[in-house]
Protein backbone atom coordinates (compact mmCIF):
# COMPACT_ATOMS: atom_id res chain seq x y z
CA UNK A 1 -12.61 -13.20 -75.60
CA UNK A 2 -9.40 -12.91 -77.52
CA UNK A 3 -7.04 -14.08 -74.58
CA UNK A 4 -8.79 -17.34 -73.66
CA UNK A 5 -7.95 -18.11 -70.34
CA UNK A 6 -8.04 -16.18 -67.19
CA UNK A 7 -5.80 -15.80 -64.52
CA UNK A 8 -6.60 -14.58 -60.88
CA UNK A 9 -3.96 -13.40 -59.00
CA UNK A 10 -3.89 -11.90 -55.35
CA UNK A 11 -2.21 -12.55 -51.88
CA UNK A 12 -3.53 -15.94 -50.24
CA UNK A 13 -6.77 -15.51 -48.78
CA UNK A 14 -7.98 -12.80 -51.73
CA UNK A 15 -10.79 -15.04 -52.88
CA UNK A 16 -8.59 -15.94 -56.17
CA UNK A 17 -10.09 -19.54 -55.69
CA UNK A 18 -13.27 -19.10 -54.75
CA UNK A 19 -14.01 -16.63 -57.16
CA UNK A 20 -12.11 -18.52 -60.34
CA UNK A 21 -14.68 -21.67 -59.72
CA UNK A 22 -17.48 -19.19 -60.17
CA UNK A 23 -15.94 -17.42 -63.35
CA UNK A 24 -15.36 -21.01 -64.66
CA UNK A 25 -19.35 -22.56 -64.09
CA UNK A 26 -20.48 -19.12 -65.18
CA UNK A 27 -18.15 -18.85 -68.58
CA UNK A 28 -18.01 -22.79 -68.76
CA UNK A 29 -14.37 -23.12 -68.70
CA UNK A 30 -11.63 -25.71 -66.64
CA UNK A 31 -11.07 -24.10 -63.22
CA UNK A 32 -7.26 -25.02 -62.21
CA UNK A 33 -6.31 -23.44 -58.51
CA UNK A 34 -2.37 -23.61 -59.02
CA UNK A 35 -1.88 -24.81 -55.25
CA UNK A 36 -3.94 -27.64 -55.55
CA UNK A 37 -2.56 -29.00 -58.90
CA UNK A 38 0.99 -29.02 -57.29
CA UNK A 39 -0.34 -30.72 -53.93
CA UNK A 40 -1.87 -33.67 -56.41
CA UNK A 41 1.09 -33.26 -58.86
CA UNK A 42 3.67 -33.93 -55.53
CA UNK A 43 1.39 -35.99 -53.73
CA UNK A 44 2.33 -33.44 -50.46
CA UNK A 45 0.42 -30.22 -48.85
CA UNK A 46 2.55 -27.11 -49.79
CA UNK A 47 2.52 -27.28 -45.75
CA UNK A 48 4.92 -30.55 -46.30
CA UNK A 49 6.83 -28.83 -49.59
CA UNK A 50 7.94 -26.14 -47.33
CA UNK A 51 8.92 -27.64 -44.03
CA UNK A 52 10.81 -30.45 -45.86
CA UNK A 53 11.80 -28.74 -49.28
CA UNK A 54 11.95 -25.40 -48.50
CA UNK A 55 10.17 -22.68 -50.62
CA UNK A 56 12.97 -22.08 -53.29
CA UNK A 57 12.32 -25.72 -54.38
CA UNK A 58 8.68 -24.84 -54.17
CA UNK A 59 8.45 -21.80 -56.15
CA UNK A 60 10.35 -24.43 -58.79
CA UNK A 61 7.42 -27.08 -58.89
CA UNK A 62 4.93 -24.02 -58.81
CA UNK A 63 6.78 -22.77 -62.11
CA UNK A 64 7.23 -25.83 -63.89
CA UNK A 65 3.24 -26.52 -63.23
CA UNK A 66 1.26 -23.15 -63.69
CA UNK A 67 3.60 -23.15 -67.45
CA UNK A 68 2.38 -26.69 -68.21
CA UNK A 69 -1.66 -25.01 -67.83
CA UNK A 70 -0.77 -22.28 -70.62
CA UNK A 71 -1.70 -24.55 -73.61
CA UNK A 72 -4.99 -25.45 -72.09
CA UNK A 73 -7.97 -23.51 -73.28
CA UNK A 74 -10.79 -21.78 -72.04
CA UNK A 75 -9.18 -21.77 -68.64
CA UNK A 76 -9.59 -19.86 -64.99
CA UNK A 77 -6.28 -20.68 -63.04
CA UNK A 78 -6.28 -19.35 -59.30
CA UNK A 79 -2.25 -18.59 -59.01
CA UNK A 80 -0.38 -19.07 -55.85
CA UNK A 81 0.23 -15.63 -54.44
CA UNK A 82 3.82 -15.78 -54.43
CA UNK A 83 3.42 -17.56 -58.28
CA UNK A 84 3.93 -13.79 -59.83
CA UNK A 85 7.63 -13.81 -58.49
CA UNK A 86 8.77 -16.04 -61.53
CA UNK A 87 9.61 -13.61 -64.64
CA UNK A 88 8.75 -17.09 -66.44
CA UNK A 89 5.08 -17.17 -65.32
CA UNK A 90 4.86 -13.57 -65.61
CA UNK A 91 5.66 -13.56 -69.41
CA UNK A 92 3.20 -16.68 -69.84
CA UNK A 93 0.63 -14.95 -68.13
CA UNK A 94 0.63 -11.68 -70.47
CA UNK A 95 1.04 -13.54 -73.80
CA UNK A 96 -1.79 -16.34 -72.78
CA UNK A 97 -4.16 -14.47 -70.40
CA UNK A 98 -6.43 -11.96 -69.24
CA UNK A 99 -4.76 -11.25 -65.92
CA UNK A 100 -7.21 -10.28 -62.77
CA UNK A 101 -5.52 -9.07 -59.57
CA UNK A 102 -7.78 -9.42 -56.74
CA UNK A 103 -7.05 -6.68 -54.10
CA UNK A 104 -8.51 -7.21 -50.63
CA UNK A 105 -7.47 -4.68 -48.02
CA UNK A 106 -4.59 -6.09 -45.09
CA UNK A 107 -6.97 -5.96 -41.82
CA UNK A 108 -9.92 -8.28 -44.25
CA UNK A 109 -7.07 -10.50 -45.70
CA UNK A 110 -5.72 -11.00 -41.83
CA UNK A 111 -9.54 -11.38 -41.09
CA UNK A 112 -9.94 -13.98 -43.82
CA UNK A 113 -6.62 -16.36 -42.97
CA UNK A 114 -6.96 -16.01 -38.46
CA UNK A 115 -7.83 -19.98 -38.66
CA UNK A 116 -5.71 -21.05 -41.64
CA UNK A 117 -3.27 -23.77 -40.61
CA UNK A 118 -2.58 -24.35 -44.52
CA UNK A 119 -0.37 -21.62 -45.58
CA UNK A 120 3.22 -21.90 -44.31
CA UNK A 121 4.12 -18.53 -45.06
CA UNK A 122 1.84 -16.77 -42.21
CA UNK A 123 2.18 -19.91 -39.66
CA UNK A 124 3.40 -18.32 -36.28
CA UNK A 125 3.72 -14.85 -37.08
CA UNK A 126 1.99 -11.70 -37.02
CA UNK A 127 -0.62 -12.20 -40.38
CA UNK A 128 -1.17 -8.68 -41.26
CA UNK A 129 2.60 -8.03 -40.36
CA UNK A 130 3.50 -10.77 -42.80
CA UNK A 131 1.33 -10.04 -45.55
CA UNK A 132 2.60 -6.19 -45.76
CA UNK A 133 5.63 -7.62 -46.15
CA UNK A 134 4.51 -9.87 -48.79
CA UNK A 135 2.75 -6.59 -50.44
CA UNK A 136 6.03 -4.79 -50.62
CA UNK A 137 7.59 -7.47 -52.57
CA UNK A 138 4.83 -8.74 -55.06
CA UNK A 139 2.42 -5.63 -55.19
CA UNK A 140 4.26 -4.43 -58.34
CA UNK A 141 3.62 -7.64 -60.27
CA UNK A 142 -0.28 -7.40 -59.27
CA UNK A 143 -0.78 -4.24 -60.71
CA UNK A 144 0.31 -4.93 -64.15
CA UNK A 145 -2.48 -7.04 -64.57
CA UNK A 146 -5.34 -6.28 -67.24
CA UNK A 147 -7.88 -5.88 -64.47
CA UNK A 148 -7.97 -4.99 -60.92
CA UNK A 149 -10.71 -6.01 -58.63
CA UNK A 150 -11.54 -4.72 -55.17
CA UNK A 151 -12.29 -8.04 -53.72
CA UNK A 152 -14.19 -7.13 -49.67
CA UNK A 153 -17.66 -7.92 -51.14
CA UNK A 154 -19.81 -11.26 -51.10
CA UNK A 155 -18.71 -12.85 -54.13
CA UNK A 156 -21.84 -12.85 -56.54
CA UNK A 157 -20.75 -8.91 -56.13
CA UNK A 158 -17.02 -9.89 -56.77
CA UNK A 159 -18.46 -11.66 -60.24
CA UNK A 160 -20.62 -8.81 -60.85
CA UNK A 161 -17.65 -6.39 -60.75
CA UNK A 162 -15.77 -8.53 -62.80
CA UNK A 163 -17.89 -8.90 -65.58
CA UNK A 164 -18.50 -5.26 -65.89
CA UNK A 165 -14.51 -4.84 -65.75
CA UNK A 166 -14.09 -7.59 -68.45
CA UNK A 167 -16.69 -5.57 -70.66
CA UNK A 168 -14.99 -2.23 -69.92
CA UNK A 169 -11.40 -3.96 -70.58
CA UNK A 170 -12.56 -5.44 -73.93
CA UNK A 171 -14.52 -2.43 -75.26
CA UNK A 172 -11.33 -0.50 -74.45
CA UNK A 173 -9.03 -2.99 -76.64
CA UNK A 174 -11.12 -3.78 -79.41
């Protein structure tokens, strides 16, 4: 692959992490999921970032850590959903990966985070109300990436797809 590393972007609950540590045993690469790395960069759940930083002072530390990851090689980061805001981590993104947007209808993604009590951003509220809202805002960041999946299968069919995309994307470009 010419662009080394692999980024999976998606709203939260999209199967960006689950389906980047596959991609990563499969390809043997470093799986990073962006949340995590902040959580043991700040020693505090994004839950605690939020409620006692705020998510302006989030989105900072989520910056400042997914453009650390860029020099590492043969990598599969999981992003943040809200990561794709930053026109920082956007430009990082297209100059040192192959970009995957995993698209997951609203009703599955609601589905998918009902039990969640890790994600601040859809704590009381309406999830599939929230997440629209989200969509409005990020959806036209997702699509520029290099490959969109449909992500509402199991995921050995979600790594299927993708590896016939990745063919498809690289016999287009080369």
């Amino acid at each position: 692959m010419q662009k080394k590393n692999i980024a999976l972007m998606g709203h939260m609950g999209s199967g960006k992490s689950v389906l980047g540590k596959l991609i990563s045993r499969k390809f043997n690469f470093i799986h990073i999921d962006s949340d995590k790395l902040i959580e043991k960069k700040t020693n505090k759940t994004i839950n605690e970032i939020f409620q006692t930083k705020g998510e302006s002072y989030f989105r900072l530390i989520e910056e400042n850590v997914i453009l650390e990851t860029i020099y590492q090689k043969k990598l599969v980061l999981s992003l943040g959903g809200g990561s794709i805001l930053s026109s920082k981590i956007r430009k990082a993104l297209k100059d040192n990966f192959l970009t995957v947007f995993l698209d997951v209808d609203f009703t599955i993604l609601s589905q998918r985070l009902a039990k969640s009590k890790r994600r601040p951003l859809i704590n009381d509220t309406n999830i599939e109300d929230k997440i629209k809202a989200l969509d409005a805002i990020r959806r036209k960041y997702y699509l520029l990436a290099d490959i969109t999946l449909k992500n509402h299968l199991t995921i050995s069919d979600a790594f299927a797809e993708f590896k016939k995309k990745l063919t498809e994307y690289y016999e287009k470009y080369n």
